[in-house]
PDB file of N, CA and C in Angstrom:
ATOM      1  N   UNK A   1     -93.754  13.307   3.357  1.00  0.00           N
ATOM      2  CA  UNK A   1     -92.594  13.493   2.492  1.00  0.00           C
ATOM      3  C   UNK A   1     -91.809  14.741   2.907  1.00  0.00           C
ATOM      4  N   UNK A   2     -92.433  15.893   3.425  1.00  0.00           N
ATOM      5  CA  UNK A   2     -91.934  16.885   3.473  1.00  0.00           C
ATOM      6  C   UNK A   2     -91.367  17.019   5.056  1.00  0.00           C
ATOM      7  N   UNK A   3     -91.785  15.830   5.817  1.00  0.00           N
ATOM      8  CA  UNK A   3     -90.815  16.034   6.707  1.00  0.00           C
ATOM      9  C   UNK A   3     -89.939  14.900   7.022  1.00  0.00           C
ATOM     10  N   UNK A   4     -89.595  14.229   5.894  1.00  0.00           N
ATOM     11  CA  UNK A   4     -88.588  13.230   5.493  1.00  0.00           C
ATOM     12  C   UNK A   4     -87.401  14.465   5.176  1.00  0.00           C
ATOM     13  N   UNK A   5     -87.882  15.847   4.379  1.00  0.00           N
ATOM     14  CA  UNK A   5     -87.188  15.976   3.446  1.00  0.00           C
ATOM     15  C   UNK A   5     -86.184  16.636   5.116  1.00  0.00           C
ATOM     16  N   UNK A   6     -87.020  17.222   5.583  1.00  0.00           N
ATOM     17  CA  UNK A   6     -86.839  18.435   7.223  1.00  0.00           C
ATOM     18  C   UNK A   6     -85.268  17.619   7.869  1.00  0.00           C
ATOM     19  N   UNK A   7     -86.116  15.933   7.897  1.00  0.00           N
ATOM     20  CA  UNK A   7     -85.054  15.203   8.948  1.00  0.00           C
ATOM     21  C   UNK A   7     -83.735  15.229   7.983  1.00  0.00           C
ATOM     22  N   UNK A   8     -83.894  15.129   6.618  1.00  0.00           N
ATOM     23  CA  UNK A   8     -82.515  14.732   6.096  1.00  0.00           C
ATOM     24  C   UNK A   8     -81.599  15.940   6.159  1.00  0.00           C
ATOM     25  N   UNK A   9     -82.226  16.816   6.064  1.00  0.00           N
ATOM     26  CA  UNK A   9     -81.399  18.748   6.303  1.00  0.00           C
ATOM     27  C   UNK A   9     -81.283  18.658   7.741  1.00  0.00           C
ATOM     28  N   UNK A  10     -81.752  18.368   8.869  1.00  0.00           N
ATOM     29  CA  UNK A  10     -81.477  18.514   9.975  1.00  0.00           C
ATOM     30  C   UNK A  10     -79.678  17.512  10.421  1.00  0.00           C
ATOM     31  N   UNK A  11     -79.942  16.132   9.489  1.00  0.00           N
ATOM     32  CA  UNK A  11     -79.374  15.350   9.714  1.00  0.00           C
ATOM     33  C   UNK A  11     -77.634  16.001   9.333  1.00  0.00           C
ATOM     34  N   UNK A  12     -77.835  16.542   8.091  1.00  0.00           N
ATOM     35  CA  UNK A  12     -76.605  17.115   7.494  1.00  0.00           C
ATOM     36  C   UNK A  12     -76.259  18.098   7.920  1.00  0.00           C
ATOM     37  N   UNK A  13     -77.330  19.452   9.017  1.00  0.00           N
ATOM     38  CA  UNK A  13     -76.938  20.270   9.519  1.00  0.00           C
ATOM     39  C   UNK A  13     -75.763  19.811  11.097  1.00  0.00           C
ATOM     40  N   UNK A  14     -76.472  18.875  11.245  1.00  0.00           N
ATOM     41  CA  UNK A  14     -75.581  18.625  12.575  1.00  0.00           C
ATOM     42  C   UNK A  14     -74.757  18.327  12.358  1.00  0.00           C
ATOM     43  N   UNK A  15     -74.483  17.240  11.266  1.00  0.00           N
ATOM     44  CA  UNK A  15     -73.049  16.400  10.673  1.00  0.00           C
ATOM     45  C   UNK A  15     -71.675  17.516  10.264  1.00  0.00           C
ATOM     46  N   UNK A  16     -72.853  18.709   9.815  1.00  0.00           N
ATOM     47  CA  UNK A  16     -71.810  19.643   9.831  1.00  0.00           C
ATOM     48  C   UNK A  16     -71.688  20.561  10.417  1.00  0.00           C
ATOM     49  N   UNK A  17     -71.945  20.483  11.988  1.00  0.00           N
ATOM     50  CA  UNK A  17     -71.598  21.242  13.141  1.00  0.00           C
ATOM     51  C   UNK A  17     -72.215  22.743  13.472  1.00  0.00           C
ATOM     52  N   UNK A  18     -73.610  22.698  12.206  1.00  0.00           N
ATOM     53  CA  UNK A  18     -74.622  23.997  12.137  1.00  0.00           C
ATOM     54  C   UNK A  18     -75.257  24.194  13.092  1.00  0.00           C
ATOM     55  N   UNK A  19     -75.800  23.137  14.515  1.00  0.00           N
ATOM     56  CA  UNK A  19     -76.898  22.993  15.046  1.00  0.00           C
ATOM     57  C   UNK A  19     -76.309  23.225  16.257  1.00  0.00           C
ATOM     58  N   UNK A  20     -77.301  24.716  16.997  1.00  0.00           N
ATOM     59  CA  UNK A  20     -76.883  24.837  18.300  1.00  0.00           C
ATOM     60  C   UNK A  20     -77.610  23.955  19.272  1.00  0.00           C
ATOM     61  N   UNK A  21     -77.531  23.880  20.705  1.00  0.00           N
ATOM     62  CA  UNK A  21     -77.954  23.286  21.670  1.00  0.00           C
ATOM     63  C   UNK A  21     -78.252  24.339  22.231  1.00  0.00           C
ATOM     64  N   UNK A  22     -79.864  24.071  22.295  1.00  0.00           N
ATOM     65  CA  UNK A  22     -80.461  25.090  23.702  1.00  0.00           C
ATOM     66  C   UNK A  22     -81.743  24.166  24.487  1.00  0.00           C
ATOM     67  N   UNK A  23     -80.955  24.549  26.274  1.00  0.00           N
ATOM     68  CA  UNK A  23     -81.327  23.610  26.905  1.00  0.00           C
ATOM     69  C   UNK A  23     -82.809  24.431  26.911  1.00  0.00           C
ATOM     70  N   UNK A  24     -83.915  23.730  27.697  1.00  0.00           N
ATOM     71  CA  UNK A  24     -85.236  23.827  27.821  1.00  0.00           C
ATOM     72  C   UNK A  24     -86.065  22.988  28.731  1.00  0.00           C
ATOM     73  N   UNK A  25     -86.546  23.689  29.869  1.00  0.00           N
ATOM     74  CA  UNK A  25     -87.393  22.858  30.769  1.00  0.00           C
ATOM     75  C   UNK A  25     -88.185  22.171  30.326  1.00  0.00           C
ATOM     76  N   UNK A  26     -87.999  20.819  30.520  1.00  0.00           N
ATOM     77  CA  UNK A  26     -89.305  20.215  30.369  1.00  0.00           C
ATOM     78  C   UNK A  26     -90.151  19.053  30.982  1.00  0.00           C
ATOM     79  N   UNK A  27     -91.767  18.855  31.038  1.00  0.00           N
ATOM     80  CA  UNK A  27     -92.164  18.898  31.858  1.00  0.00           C
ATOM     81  C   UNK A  27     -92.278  17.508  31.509  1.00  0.00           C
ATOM     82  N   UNK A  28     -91.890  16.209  32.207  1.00  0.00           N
ATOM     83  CA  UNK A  28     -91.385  14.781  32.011  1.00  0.00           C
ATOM     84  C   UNK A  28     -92.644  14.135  31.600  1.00  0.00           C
ATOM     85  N   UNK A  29     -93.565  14.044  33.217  1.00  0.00           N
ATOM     86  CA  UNK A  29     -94.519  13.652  33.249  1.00  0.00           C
ATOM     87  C   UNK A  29     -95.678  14.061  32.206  1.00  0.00           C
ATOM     88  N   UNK A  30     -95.821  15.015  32.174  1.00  0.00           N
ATOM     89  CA  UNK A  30     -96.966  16.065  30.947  1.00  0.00           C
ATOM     90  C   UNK A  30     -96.477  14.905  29.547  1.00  0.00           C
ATOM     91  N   UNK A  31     -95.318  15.434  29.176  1.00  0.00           N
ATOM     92  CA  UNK A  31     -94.774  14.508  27.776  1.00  0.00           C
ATOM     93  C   UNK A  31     -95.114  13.713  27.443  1.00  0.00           C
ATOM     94  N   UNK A  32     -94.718  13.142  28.717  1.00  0.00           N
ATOM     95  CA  UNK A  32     -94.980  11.226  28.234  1.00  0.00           C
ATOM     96  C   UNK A  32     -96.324  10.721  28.444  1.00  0.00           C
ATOM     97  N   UNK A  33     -96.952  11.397  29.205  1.00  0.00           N
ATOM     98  CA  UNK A  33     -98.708  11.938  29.202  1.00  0.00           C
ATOM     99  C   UNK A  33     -99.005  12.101  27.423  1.00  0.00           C
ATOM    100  N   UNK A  34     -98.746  13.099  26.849  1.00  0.00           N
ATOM    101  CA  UNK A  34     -99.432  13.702  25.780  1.00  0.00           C
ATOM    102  C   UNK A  34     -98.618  12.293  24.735  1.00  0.00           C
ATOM    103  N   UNK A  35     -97.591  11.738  24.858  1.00  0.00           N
ATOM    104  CA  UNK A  35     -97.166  10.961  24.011  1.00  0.00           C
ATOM    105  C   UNK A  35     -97.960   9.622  24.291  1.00  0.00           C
ATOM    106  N   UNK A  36     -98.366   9.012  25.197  1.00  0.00           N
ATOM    107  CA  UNK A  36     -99.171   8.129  25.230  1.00  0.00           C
ATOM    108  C   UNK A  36    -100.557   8.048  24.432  1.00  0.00           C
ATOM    109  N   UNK A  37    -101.512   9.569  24.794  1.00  0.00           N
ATOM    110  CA  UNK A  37    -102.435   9.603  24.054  1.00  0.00           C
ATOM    111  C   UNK A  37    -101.894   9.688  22.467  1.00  0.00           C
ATOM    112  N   UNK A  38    -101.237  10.169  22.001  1.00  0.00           N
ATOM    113  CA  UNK A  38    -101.507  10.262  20.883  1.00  0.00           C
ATOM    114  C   UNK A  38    -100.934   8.918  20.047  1.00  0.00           C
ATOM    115  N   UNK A  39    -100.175   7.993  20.783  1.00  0.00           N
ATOM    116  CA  UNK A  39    -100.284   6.513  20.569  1.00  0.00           C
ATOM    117  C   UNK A  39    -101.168   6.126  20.224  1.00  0.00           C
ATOM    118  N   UNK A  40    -102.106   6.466  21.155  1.00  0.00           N
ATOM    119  CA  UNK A  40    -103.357   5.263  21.435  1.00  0.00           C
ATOM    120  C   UNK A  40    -103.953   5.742  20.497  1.00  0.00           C
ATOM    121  N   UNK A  41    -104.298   7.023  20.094  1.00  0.00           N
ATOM    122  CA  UNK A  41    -105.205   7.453  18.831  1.00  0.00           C
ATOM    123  C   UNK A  41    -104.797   7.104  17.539  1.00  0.00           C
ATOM    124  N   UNK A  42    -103.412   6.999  17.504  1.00  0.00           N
ATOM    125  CA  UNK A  42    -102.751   6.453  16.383  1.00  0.00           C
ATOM    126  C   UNK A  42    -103.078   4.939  16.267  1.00  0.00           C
ATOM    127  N   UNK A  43    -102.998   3.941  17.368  1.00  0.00           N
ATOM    128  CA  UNK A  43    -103.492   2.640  17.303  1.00  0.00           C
ATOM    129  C   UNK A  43    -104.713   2.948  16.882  1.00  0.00           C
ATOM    130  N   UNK A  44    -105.934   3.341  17.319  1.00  0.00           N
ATOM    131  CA  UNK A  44    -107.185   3.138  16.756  1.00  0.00           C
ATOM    132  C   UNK A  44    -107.328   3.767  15.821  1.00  0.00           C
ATOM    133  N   UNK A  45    -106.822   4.409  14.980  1.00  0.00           N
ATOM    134  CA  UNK A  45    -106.822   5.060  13.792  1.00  0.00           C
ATOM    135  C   UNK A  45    -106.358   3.527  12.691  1.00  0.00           C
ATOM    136  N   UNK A  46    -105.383   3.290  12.974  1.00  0.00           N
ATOM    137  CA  UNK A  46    -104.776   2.068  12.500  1.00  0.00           C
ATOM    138  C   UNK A  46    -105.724   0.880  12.283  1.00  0.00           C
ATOM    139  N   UNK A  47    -106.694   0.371  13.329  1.00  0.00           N
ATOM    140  CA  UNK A  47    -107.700  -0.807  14.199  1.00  0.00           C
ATOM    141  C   UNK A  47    -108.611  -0.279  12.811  1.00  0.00           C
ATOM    142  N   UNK A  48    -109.045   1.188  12.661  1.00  0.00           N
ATOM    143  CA  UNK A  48    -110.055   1.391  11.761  1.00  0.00           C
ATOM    144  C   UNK A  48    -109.848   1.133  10.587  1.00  0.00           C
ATOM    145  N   UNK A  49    -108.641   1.892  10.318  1.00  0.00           N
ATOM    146  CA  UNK A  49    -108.425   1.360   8.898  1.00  0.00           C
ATOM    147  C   UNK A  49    -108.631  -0.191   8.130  1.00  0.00           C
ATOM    148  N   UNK A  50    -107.951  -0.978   9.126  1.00  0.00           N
ATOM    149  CA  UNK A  50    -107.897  -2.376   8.736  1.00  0.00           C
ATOM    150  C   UNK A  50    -109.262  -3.157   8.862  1.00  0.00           C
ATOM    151  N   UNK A  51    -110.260  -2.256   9.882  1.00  0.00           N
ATOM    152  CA  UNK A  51    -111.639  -2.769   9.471  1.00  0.00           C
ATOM    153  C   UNK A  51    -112.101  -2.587   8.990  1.00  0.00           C
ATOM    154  N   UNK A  52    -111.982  -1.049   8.156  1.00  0.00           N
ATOM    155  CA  UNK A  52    -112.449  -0.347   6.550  1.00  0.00           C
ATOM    156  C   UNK A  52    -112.022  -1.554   5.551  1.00  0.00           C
ATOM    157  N   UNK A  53    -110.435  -1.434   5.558  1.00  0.00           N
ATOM    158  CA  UNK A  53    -110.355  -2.715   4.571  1.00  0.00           C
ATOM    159  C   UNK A  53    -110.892  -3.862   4.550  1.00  0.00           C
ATOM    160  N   UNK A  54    -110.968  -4.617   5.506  1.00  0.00           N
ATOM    161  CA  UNK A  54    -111.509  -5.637   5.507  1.00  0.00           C
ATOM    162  C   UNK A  54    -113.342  -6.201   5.014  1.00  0.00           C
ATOM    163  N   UNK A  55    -113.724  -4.818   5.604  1.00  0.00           N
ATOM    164  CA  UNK A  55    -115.281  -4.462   5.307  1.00  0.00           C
ATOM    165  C   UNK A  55    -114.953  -4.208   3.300  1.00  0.00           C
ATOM    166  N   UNK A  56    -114.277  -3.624   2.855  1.00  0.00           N
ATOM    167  CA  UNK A  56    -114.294  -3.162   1.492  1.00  0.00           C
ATOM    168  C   UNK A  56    -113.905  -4.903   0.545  1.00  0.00           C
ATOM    169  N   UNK A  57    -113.084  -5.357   1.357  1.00  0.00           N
ATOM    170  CA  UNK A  57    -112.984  -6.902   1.041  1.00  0.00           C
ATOM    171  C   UNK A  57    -113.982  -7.724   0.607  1.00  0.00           C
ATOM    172  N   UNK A  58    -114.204  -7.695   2.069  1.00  0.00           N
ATOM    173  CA  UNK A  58    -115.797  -8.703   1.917  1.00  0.00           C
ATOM    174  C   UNK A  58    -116.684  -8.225   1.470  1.00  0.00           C
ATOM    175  N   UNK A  59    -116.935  -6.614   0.974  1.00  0.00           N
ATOM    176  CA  UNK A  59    -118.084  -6.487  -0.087  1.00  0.00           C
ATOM    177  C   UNK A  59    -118.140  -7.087  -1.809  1.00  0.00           C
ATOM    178  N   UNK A  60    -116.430  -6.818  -1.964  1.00  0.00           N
ATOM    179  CA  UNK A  60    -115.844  -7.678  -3.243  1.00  0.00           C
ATOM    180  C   UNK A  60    -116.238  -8.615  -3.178  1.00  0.00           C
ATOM    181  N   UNK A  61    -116.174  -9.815  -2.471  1.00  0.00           N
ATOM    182  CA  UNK A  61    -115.979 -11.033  -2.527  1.00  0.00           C
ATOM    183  C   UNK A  61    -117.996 -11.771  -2.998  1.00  0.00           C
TER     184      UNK A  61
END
């Protein structure tokens, strides 16, 4: 929630011409490296959940 609230102030800062641009090296490969893993941990985080549920299901039943 609280960084729903971040994007909507960011959103209105730019709209109203508050937000500077500063360029910054960055390292392409590394990125899209560290953004992959944390995909994949996010998928199996996800995989678990839905087998928690499913396990909590079929104990109901």
């Amino acid at each position: 929630m609280n960084q729903l609230l971040e994007d909507v102030l960011l959103v209105g800062k730019s709209e109203a011409g508050k937000i500077q641009f500063n360029s910054t090296h960055l390292d392409l490969i590394s990125f899209c490296l560290q953004l992959a893993e944390e995909t994949q941990r996010a998928q199996v985080a996800i995989i678990l959940l839905i087998v928690l549920f499913e396990v909590m299901i079929a104990m109901l039943i």
